[in-house]
Protein backbone atom coordinates (compact mmCIF):
# COMPACT_ATOMS: atom_id res chain seq x y z
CA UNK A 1 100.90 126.13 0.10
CA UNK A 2 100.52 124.58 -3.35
CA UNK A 3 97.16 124.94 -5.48
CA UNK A 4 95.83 121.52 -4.68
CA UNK A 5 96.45 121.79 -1.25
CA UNK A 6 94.17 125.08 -0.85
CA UNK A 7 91.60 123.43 -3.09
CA UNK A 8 91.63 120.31 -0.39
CA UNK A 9 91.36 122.69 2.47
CA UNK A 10 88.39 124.44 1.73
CA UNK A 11 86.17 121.35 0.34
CA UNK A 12 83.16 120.18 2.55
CA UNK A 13 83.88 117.25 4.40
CA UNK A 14 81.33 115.23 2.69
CA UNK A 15 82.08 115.69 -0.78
CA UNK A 16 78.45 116.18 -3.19
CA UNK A 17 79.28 113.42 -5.29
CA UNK A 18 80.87 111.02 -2.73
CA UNK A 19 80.80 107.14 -3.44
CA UNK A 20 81.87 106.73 0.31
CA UNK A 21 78.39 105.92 2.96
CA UNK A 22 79.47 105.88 6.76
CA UNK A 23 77.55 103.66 8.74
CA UNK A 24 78.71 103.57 12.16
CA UNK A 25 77.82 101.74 16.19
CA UNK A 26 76.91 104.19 18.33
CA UNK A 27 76.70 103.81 21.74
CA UNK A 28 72.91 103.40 21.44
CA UNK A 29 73.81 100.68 18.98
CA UNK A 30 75.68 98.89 21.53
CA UNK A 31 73.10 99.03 24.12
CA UNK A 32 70.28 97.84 21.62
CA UNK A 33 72.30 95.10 19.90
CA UNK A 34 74.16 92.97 22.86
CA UNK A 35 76.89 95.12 24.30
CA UNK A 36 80.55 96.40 23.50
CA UNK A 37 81.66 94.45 20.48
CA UNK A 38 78.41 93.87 19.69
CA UNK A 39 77.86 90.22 18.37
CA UNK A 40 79.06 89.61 14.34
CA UNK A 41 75.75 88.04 13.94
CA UNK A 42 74.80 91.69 13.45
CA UNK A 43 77.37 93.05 11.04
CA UNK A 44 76.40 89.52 8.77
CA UNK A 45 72.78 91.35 8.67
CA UNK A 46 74.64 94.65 7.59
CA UNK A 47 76.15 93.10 4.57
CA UNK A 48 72.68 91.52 3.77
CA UNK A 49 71.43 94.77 4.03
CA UNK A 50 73.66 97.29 2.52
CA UNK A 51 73.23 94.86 -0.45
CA UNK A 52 69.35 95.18 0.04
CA UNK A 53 70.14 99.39 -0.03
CA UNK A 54 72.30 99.11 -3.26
CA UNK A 55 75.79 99.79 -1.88
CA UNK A 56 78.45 98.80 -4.30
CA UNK A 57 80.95 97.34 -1.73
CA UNK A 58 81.61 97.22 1.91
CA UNK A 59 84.73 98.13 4.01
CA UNK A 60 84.45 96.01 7.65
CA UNK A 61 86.45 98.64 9.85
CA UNK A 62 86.95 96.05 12.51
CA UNK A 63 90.36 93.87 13.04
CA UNK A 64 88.82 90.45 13.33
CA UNK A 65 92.06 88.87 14.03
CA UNK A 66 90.75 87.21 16.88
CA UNK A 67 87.37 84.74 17.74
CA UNK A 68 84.16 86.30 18.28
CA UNK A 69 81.51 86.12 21.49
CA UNK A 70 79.84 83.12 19.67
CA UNK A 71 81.25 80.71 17.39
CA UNK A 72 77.87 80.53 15.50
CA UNK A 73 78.45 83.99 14.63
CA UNK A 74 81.27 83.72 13.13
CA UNK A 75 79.77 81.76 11.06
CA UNK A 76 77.38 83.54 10.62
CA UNK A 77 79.25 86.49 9.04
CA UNK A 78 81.71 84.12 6.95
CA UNK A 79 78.83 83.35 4.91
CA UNK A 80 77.54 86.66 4.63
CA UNK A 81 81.04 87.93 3.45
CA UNK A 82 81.34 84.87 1.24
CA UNK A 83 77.33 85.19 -0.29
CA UNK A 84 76.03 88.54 0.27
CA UNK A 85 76.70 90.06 -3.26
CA UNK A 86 79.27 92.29 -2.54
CA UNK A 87 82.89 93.04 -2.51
CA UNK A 88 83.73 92.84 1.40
CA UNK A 89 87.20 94.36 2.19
CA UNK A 90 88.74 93.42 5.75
CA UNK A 91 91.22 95.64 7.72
CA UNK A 92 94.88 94.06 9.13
CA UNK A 93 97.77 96.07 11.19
CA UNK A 94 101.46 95.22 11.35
CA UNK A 95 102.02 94.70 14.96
CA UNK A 96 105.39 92.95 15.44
CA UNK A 97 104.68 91.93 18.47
CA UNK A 98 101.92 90.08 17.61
CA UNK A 99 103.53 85.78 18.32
CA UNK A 100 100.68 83.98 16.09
CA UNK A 101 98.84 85.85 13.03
CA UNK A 102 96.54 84.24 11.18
CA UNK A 103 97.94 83.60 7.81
CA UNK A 104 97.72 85.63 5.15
CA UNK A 105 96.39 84.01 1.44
CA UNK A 106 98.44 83.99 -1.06
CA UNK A 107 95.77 85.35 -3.54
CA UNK A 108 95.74 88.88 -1.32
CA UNK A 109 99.19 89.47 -2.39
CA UNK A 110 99.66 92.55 -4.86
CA UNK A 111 102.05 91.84 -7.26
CA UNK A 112 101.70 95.09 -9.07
CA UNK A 113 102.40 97.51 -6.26
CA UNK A 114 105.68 98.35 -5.80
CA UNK A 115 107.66 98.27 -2.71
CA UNK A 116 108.37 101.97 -1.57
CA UNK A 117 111.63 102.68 0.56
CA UNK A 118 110.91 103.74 3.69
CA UNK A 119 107.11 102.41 3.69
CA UNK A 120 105.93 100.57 6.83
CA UNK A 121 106.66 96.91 7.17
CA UNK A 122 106.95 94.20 9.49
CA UNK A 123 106.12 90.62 9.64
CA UNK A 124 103.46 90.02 12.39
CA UNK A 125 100.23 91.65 12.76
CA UNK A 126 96.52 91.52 13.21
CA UNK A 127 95.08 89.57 10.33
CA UNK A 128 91.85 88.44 9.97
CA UNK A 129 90.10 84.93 10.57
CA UNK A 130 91.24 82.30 7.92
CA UNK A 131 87.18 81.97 8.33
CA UNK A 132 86.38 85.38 7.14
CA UNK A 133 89.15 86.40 5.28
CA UNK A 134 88.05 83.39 2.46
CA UNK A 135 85.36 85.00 1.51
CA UNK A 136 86.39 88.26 1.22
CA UNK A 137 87.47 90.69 -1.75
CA UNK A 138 90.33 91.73 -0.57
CA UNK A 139 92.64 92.19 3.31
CA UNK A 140 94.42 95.52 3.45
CA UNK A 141 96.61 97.32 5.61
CA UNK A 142 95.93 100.21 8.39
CA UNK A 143 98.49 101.46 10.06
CA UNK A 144 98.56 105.10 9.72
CA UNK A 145 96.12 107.97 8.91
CA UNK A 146 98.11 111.31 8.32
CA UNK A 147 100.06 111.15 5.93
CA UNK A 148 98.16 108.38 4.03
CA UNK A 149 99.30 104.90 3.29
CA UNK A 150 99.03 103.80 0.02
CA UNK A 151 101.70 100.55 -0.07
CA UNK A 152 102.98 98.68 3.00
CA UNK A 153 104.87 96.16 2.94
CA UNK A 154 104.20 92.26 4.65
CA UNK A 155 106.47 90.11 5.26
CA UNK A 156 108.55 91.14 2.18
CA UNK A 157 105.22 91.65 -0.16
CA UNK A 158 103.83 95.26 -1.01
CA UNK A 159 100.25 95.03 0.43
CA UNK A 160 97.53 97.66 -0.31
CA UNK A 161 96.47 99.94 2.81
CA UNK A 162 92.61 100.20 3.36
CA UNK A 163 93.08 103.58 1.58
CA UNK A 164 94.43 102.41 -1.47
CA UNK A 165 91.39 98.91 -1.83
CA UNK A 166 88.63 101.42 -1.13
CA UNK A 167 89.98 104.47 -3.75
CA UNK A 168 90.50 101.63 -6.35
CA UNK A 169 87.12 100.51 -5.53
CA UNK A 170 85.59 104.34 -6.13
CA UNK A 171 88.15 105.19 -8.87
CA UNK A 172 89.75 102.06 -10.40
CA UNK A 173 93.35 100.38 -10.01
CA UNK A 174 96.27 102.99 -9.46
CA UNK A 175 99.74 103.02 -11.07
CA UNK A 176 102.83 103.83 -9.82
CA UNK A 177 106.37 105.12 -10.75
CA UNK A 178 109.20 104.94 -7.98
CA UNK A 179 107.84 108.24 -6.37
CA UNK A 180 104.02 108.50 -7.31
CA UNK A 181 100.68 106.97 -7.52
CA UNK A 182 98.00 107.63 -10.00
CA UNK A 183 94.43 107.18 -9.91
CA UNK A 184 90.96 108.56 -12.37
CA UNK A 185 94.46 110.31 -13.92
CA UNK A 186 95.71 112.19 -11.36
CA UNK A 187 98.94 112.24 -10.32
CA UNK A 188 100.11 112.77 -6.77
CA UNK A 189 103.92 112.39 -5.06
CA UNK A 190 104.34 109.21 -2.58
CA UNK A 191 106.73 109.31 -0.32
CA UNK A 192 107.53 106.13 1.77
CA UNK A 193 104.77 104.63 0.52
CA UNK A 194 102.22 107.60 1.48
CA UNK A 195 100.58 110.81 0.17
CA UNK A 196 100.19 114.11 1.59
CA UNK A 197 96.76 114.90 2.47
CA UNK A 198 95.69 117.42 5.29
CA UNK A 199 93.92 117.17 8.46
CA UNK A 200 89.92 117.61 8.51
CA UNK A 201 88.99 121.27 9.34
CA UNK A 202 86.16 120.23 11.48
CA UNK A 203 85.01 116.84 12.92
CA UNK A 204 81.19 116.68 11.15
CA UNK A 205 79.54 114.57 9.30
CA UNK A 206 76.10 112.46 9.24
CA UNK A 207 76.23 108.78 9.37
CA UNK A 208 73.53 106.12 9.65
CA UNK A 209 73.64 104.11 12.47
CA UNK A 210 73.87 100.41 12.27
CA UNK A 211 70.71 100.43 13.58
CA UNK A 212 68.99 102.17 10.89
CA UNK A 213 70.70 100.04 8.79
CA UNK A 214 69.29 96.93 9.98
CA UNK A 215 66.05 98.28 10.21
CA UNK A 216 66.14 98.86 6.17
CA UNK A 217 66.50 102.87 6.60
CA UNK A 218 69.66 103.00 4.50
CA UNK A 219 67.57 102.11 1.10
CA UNK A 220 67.75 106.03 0.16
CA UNK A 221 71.69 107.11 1.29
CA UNK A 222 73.19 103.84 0.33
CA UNK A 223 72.32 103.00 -3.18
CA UNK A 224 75.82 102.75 -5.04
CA UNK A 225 77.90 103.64 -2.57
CA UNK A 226 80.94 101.92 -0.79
CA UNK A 227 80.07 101.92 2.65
CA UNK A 228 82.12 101.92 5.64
CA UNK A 229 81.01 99.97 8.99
CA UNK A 230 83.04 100.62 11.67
CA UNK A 231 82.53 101.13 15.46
CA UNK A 232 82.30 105.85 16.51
CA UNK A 233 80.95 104.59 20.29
CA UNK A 234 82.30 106.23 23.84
CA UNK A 235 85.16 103.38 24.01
CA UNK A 236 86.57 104.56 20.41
CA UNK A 237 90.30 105.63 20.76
CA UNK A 238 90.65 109.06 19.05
CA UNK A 239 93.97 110.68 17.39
CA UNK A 240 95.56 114.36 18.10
CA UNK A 241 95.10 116.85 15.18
CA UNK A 242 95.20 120.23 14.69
CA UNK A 243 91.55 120.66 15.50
CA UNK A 244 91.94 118.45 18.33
CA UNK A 245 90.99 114.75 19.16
CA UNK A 246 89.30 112.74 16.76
CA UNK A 247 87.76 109.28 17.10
CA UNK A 248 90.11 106.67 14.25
CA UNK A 249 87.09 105.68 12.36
CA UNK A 250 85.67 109.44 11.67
CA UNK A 251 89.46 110.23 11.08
CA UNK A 252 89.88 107.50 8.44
CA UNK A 253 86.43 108.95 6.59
CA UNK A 254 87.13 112.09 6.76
CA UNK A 255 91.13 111.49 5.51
CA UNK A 256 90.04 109.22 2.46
CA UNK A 257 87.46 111.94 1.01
CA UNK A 258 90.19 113.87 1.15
CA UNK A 259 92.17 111.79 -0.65
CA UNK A 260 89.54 111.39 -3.03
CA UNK A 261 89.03 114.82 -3.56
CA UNK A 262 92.89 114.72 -4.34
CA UNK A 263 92.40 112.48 -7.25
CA UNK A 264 89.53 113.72 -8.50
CA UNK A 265 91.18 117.28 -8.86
CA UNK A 266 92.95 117.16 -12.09
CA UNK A 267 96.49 118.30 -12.58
């Protein structure tokens, strides 16, 4: 096992020094806030918020490809993505069997990424609302956790993964040569458009609730950070790993510290 790799292994799973704020629905969330998805009226008062705590940027870890509950809500959150302050990134998946995505703006489109043989593609998938995604800072790609995406590629255009729009965000824009990517000057190997990074070593880690959000309690744990809202409720789909299952949106936190901690070990 190579140096960096033992170094990754035996680092806490929230880093001291972390830019990255997990702020998830729980299940009492759900029953509090209007049931399982809970209305987007709510996650428009997150982005109010989290600007109110002094996070730096927000990561939606929803696929809003599709109308809410209420129309007004959608609304609702458009204008809070649009107007809150704050960088809002929104998630997309290739899904190829997907017969009508929502286009995709031309002004998401990465021209400095290259396009890695071997990296995912396709040409349908789950993009966000026109709505929401005008507003927003940026509409990256998830479609894998372990190894990491870095670069997929759309419809013939090298996209950004979520992975690679929130380390930028924490650690500036990357470069690239055929077979790496570097970020804060750290150099790592890329292979089909992904990195090595391993597996948590235990599934642990405080959050704040969206709750506690929305109730202002995030005014001491959020101040310059880039937060992540996503959904870690009983209906959460979890992924096999070495340690067992874990629930996607704990699995995405815990792999991007990692990959964090990656770049911020130097050579």
């Amino acid at each position: 096992m190579n140096r960096l790799l033992l170094i990754l292994l035996t680092l806490p799973l929230v880093l001291q020094g972390s830019p990255f704020r997990a702020v998830f629905v729980t299940d009492d969330d759900v029953a509090k806030l209007g049931g399982y998805p809970i209305p987007r009226r709510h996650y428009a008062e997150a982005l109010h918020a989290a600007k109110q705590a002094g996070a730096q940027a927000v990561i939606l870890k929803f696929f809003m490809d599709l109308p809410g509950k209420v129309v007004a809500d959608d609304a609702a959150l458009a204008e809070a993505i649009k107007n809150c302050g704050l960088p809002v990134v929104l998630q997309a998946r290739i899904d190829d069997s997907e017969k009508s995505s929502n286009p995709l703006p031309e002004r998401f489109l990465r021209k400095d990424l290259p396009i890695p043989p071997g990296a995912i593609n396709g040409n349908n998938g789950w993009l966000p609302l026109p709505t929401l995604a005008d507003g927003a800072y940026s509409v990256a790609f998830i479609d894998s956790l372990n190894p990491v995406p870095m670069v997929e590629v759309y419809r013939g255009h090298p996209m950004p993964s979520l992975f690679l729009v929130t380390l930028e965000l924490a650690l500036g824009k990357a470069s690239w040569t055929p077979g790496s990517i570097t970020l804060n000057g750290t150099t790592l190997p890329m292979h089909d458009g992904q990195i090595a990074v391993p597996f948590p070593s235990r599934d642990e880690f405080k959050s704040l609730s969206l709750s506690a959000l929305l109730d202002g309690r995030g005014d001491n744990d959020l101040k310059g950070a880039i937060v992540i809202i996503g959904y870690d409720g009983r209906e959460m789909h979890t992924f096999p790993t070495p340690i067992g299952p874990i629930k996607a949106n704990r699995l995405f936190f815990y792999e991007l510290e990692l990959a964090y901690a990656a770049f911020s070990t130097r050579n």
